[in-house]
Protein backbone atom coordinates (compact mmCIF):
# COMPACT_ATOMS: atom_id res chain seq x y z
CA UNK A 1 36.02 -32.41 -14.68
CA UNK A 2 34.47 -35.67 -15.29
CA UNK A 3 31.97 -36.59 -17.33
CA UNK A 4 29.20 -37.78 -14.08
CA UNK A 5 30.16 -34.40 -12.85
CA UNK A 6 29.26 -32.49 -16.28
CA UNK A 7 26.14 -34.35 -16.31
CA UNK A 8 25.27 -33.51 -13.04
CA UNK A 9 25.71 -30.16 -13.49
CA UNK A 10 24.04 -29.57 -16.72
CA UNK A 11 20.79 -31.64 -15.60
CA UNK A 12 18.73 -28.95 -14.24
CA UNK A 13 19.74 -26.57 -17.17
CA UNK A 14 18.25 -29.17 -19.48
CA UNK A 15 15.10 -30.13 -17.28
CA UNK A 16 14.18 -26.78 -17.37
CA UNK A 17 14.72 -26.06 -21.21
CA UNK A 18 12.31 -28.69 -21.56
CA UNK A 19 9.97 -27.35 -19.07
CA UNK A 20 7.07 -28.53 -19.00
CA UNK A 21 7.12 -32.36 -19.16
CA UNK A 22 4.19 -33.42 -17.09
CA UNK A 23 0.54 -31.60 -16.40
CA UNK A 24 1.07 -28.23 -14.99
CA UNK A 25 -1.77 -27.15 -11.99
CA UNK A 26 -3.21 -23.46 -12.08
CA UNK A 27 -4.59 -22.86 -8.73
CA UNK A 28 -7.58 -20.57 -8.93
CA UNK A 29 -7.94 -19.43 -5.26
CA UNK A 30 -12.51 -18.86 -5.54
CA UNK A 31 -14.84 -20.72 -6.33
CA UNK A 32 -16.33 -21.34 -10.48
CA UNK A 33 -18.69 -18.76 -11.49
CA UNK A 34 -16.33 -15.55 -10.52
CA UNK A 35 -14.62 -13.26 -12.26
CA UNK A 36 -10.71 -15.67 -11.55
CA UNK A 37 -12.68 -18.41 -12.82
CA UNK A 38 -14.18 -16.91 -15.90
CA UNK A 39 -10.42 -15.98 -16.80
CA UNK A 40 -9.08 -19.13 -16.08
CA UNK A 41 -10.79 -20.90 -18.21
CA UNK A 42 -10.55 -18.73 -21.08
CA UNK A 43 -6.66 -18.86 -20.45
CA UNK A 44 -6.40 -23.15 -20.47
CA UNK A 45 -7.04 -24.20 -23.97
CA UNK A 46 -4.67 -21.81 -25.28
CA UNK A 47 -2.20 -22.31 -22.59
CA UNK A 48 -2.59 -26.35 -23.43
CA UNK A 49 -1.43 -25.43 -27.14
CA UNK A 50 1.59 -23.10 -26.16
CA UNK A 51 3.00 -25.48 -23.37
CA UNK A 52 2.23 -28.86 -24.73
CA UNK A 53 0.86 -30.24 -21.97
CA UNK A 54 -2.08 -30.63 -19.85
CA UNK A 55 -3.40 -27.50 -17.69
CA UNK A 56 -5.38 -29.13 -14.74
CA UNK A 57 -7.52 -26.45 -13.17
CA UNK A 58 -8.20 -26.64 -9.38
CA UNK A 59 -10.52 -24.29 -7.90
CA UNK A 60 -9.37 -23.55 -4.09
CA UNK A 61 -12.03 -20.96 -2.64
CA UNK A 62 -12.30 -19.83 1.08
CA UNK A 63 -10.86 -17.10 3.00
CA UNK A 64 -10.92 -14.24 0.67
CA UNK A 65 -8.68 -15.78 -1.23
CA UNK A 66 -6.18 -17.02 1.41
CA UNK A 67 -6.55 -20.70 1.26
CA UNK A 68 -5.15 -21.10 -2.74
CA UNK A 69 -2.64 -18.24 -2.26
CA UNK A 70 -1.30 -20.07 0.90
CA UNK A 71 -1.21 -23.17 -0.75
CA UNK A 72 -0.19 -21.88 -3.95
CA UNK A 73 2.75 -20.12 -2.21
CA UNK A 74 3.79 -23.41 -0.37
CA UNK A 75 3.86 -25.24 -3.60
CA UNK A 76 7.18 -26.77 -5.12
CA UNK A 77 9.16 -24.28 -7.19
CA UNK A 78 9.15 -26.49 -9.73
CA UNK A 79 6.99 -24.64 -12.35
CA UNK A 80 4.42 -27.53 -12.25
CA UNK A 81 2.01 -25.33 -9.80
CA UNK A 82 1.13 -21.91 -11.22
CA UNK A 83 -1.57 -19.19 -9.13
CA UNK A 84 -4.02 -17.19 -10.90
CA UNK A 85 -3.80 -14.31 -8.71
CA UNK A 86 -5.94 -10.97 -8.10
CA UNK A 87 -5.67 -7.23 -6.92
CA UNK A 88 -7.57 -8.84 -3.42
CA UNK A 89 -5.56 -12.12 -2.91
CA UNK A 90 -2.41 -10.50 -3.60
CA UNK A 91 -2.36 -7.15 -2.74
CA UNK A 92 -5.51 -6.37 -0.66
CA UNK A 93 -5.42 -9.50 1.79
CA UNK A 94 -2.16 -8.34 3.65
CA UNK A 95 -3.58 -4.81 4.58
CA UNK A 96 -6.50 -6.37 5.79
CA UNK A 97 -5.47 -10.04 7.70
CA UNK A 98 -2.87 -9.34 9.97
CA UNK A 99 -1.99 -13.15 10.86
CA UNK A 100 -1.34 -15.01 7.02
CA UNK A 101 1.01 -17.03 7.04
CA UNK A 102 2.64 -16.06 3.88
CA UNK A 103 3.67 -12.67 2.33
CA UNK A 104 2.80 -12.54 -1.50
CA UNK A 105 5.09 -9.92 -2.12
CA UNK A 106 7.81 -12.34 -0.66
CA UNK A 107 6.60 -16.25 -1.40
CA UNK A 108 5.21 -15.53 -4.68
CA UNK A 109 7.10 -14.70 -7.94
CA UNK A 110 4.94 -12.20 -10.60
CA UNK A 111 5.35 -14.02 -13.70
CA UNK A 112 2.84 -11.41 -15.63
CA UNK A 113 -0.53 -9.63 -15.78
CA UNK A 114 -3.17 -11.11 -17.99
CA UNK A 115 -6.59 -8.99 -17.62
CA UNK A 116 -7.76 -5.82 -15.96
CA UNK A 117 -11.55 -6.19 -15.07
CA UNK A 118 -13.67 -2.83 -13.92
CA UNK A 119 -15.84 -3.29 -11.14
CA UNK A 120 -20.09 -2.10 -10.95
CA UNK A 121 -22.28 -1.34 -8.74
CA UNK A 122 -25.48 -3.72 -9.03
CA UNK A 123 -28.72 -3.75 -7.18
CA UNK A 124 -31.54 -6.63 -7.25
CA UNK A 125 -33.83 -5.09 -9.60
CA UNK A 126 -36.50 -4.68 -7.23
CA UNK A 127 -34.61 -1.89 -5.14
CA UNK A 128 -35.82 1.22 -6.38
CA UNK A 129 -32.73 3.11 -7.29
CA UNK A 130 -31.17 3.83 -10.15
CA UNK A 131 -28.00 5.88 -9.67
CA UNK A 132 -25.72 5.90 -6.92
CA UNK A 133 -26.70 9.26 -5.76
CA UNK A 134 -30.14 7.13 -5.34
CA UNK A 135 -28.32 4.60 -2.96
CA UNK A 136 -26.47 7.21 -1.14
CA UNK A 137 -30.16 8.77 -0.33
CA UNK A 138 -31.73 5.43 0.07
CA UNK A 139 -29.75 4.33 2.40
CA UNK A 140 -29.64 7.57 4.36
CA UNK A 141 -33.50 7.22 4.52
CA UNK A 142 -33.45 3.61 5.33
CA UNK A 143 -30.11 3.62 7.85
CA UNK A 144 -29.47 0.14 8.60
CA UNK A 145 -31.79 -1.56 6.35
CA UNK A 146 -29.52 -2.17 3.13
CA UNK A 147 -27.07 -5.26 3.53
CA UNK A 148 -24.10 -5.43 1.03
CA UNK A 149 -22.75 -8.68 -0.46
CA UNK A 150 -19.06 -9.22 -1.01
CA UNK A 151 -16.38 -11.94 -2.11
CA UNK A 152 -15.19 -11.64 1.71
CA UNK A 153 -13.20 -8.66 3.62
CA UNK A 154 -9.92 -8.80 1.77
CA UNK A 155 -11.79 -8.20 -1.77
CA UNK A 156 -11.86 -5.15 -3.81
CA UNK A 157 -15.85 -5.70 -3.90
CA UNK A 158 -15.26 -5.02 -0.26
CA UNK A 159 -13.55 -1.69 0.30
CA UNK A 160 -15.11 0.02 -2.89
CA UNK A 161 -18.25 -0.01 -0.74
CA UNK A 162 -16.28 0.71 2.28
CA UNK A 163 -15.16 3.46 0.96
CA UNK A 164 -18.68 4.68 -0.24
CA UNK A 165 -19.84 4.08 2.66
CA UNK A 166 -17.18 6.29 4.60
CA UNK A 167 -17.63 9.22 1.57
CA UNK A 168 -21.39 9.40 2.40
CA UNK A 169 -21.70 8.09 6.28
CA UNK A 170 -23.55 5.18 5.37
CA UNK A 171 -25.07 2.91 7.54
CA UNK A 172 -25.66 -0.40 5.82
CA UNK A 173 -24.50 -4.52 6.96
CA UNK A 174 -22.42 -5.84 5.07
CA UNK A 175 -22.63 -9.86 4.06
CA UNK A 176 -19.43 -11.57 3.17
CA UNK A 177 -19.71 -14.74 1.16
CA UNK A 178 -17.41 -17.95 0.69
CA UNK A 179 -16.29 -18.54 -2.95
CA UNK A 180 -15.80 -15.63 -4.65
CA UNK A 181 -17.72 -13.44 -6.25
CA UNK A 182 -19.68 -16.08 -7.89
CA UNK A 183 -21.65 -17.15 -4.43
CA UNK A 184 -21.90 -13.63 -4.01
CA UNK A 185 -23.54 -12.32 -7.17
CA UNK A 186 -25.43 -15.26 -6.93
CA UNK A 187 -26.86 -14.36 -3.71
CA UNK A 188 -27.75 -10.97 -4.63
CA UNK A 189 -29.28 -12.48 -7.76
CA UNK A 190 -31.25 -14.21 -4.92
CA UNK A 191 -32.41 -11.57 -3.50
CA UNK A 192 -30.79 -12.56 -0.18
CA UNK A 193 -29.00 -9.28 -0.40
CA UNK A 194 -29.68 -5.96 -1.83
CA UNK A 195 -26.21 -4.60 -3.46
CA UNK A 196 -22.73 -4.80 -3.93
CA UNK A 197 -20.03 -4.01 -6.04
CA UNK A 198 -18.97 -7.10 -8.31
CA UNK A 199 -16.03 -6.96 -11.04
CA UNK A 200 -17.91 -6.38 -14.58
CA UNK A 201 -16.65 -9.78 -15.75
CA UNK A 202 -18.81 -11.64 -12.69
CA UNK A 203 -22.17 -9.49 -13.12
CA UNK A 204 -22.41 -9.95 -16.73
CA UNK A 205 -24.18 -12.79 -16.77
CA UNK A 206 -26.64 -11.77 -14.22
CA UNK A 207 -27.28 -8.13 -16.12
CA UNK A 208 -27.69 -9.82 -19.57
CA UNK A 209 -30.16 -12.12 -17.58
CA UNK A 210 -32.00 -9.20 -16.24
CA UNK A 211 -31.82 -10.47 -12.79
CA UNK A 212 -29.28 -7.96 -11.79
CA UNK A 213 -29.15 -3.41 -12.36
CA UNK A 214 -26.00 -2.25 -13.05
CA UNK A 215 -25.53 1.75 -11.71
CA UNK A 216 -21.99 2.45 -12.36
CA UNK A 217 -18.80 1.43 -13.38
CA UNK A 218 -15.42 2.36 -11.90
CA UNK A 219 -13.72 2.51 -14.81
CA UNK A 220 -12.64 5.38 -16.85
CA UNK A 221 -14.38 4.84 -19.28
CA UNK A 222 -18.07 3.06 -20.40
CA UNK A 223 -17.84 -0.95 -20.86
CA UNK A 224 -18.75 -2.03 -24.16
CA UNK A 225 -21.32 -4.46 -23.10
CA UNK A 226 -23.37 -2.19 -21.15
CA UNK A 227 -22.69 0.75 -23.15
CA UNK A 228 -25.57 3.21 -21.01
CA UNK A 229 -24.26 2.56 -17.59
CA UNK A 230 -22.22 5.27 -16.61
CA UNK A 231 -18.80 5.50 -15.17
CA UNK A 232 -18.64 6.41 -11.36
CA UNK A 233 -16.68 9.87 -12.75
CA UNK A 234 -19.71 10.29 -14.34
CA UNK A 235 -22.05 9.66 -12.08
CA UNK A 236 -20.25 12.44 -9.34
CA UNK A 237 -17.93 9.70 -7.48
CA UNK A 238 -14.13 9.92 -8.77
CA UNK A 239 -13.11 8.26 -5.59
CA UNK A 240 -14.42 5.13 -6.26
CA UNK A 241 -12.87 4.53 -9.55
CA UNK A 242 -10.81 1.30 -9.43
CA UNK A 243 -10.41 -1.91 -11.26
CA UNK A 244 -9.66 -5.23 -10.39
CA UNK A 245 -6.28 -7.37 -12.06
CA UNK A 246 -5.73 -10.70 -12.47
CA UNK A 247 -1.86 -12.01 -12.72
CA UNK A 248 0.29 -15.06 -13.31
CA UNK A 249 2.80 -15.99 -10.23
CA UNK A 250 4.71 -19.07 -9.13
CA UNK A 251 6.07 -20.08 -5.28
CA UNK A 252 9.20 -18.16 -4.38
CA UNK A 253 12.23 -20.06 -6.06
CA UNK A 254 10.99 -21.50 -8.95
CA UNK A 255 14.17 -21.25 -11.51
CA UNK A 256 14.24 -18.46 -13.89
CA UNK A 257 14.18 -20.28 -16.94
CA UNK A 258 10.35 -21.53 -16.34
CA UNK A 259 9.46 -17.81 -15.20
CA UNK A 260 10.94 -17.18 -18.79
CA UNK A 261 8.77 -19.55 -20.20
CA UNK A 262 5.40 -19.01 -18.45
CA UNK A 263 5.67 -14.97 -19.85
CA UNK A 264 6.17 -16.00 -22.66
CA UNK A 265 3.32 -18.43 -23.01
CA UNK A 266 0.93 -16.09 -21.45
CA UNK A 267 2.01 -13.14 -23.29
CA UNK A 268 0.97 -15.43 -26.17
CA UNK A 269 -2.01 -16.39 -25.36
CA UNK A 270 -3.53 -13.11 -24.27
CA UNK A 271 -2.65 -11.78 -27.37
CA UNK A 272 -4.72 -14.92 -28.84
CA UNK A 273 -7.92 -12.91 -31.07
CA UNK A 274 -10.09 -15.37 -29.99
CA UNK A 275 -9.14 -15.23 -25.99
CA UNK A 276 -9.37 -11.46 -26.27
CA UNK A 277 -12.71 -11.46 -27.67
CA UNK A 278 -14.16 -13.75 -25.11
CA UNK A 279 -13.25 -11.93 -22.26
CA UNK A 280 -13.85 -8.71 -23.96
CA UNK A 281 -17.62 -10.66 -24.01
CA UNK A 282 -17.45 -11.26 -20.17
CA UNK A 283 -16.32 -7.65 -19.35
CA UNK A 284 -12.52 -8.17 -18.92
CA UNK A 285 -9.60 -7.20 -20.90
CA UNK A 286 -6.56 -8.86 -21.91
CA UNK A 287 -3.49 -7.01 -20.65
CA UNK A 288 0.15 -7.98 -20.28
CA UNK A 289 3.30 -6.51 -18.43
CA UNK A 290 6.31 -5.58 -20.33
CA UNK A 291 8.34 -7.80 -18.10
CA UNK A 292 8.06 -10.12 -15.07
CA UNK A 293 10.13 -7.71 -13.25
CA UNK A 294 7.64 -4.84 -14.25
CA UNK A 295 4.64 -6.68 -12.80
CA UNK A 296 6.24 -7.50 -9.58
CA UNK A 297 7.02 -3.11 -9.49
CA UNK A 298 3.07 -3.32 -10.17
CA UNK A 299 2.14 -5.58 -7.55
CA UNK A 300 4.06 -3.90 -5.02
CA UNK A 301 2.51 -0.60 -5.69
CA UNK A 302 -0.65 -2.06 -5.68
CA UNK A 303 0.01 -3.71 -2.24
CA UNK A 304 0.96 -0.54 -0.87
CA UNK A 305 -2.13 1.11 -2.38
CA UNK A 306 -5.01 -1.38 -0.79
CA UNK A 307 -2.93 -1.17 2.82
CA UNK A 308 -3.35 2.17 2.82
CA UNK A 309 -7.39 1.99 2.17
CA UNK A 310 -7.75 -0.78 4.02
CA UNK A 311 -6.58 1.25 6.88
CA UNK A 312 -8.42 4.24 6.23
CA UNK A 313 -11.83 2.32 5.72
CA UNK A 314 -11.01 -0.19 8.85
CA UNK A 315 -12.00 -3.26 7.04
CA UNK A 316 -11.21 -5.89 9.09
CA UNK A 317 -11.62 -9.92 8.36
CA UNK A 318 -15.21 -10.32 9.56
């Protein structure tokens, strides 16, 4: 064999051992100010240091997600376009929009989880409740006359008050929002809604601020940061506990040797004190998989999980 030929070979084997050589693009598929965001940015500085180059972030909201999974997805699988991902633009979207154009299960590769984030119920401080039990009752009394705000039909936010709502028969109108939870929290901040469930990490600001009530959270157990809200065990409802991921993943066919890499980075920097207290701050914590190949088993779970709710609860895309 010939030396061209050896080089030829051996080319991509070096490329990628030297992976990355150029700015690397995270694709954050909302808008700033939500919970994806919040991570995001936590994650670059670190991830600068551990890869050596430049982390551009690029902020791709609309359609629940969709439009930066889609494009994400269709991405070279190069290694120089990485998705922050989450339980609703992963897993949730394909139970609940029948036409995408991409399966994430299929066109993305799990790389590796990075945070879990609880979800809680908020109000506008002027509705006068201040358990759910309270909103269940409320909005029995007042059918009709409570509208919900969510991050858009294929979110977690979404079916955690879908499924309240088909626990307790609840008659309330629900308000999706563009962007992420961000628009969202900000709207109920606002006042232009009245409630809605909002990972921990997005309301934070707003409950430190006093412009928003936290009632529950759907963890299993109490969040540091707002120590006296109880969990929804607590508070009677065990069927809405849930919490929200976040995950690394590449497009489909990106070579092993940078899906090596990028666990390895991130495992790094989530393990990073100073990452881990900041979004420990924001109401998220820093969690990793054991192996890419034991996130993907995750995700798919996961994806089977939300279907199956999705179904049950009928959300549809509004």
């Amino acid at each position: 064999m010939n030396r061209v030929l050896l080089a030829l070979l051996f080319a991509p084997i070096v490329a990628f051992a030297q992976y990355p050589t150029k700015p690397v693009r995270m694709i954050i598929p909302f808008a700033p100010g939500g919970a994806s965001d919040f991570v995001g940015r936590i994650m670059q500085p670190k991830m600068v240091e551990l890869l050596g180059q430049q982390l551009v972030v690029e902020n791709k909201p609309g359609a629940a997600g969709n439009i930066g999974a889609e494009a994400a997805a269709k991405s070279a699988p190069d290694g120089y376009t990485i998705f922050l991902g989450n339980v609703g633009s992963v897993a949730i979207n394909p139970g609940v929009y029948p036409k995408l154009s991409i399966t994430p299960t299929r066109d993305l590769i799990a790389v590796n989880q990075v945070v879990d984030v609880p979800s809680a119920l908020i109000v506008h401080p002027t509705l006068p409740v201040n358990s759910i039990r309270e909103v269940v009752d409320y909005a029995k009394a007042n059918p009709g006359k409570l509208n919900y705000a969510s991050p858009g039909s294929g979110s977690l936010d979404r079916l955690e008050m879908e499924l309240l709502r088909k626990l307790e028969k609840l008659d309330m109108v629900h308000v999706p929002y563009k962007g992420g939870a961000g628009p969202a929290t900000a709207g109920l901040m606002g006042g232009e809604t009245h409630l809605m469930f909002a990972t921990a990490a997005s309301a934070m600001p707003g409950i430190k601020a006093g412009r928003l009530k936290p009632l529950a959270v759907t963890s299993a157990k109490r969040i540091d940061q707002i120590p006296n809200v109880p969990t929804v065990h607590e508070a009677g409802f065990p069927d809405l506990a849930a919490s929200s991921w976040q995950g690394i993943f590449v497009p489909a066919g990106t070579p092993r040797e940078v899906v090596d890499k990028l666990f390895s980075v991130t495992q790094q920097v989530m393990k990073d004190p100073e990452v881990i207290s900041r979004l420990k701050n924001g109401g998220a914590e820093a969690i990793t998989s054991e192996s890419p190949a034991a996130f993907a088993k995750y995700v798919a779970a996961e994806t089977e999980r939300w279907a199956r709710i999705a179904r049950e609860a009928g959300a549809t895309p509004d």
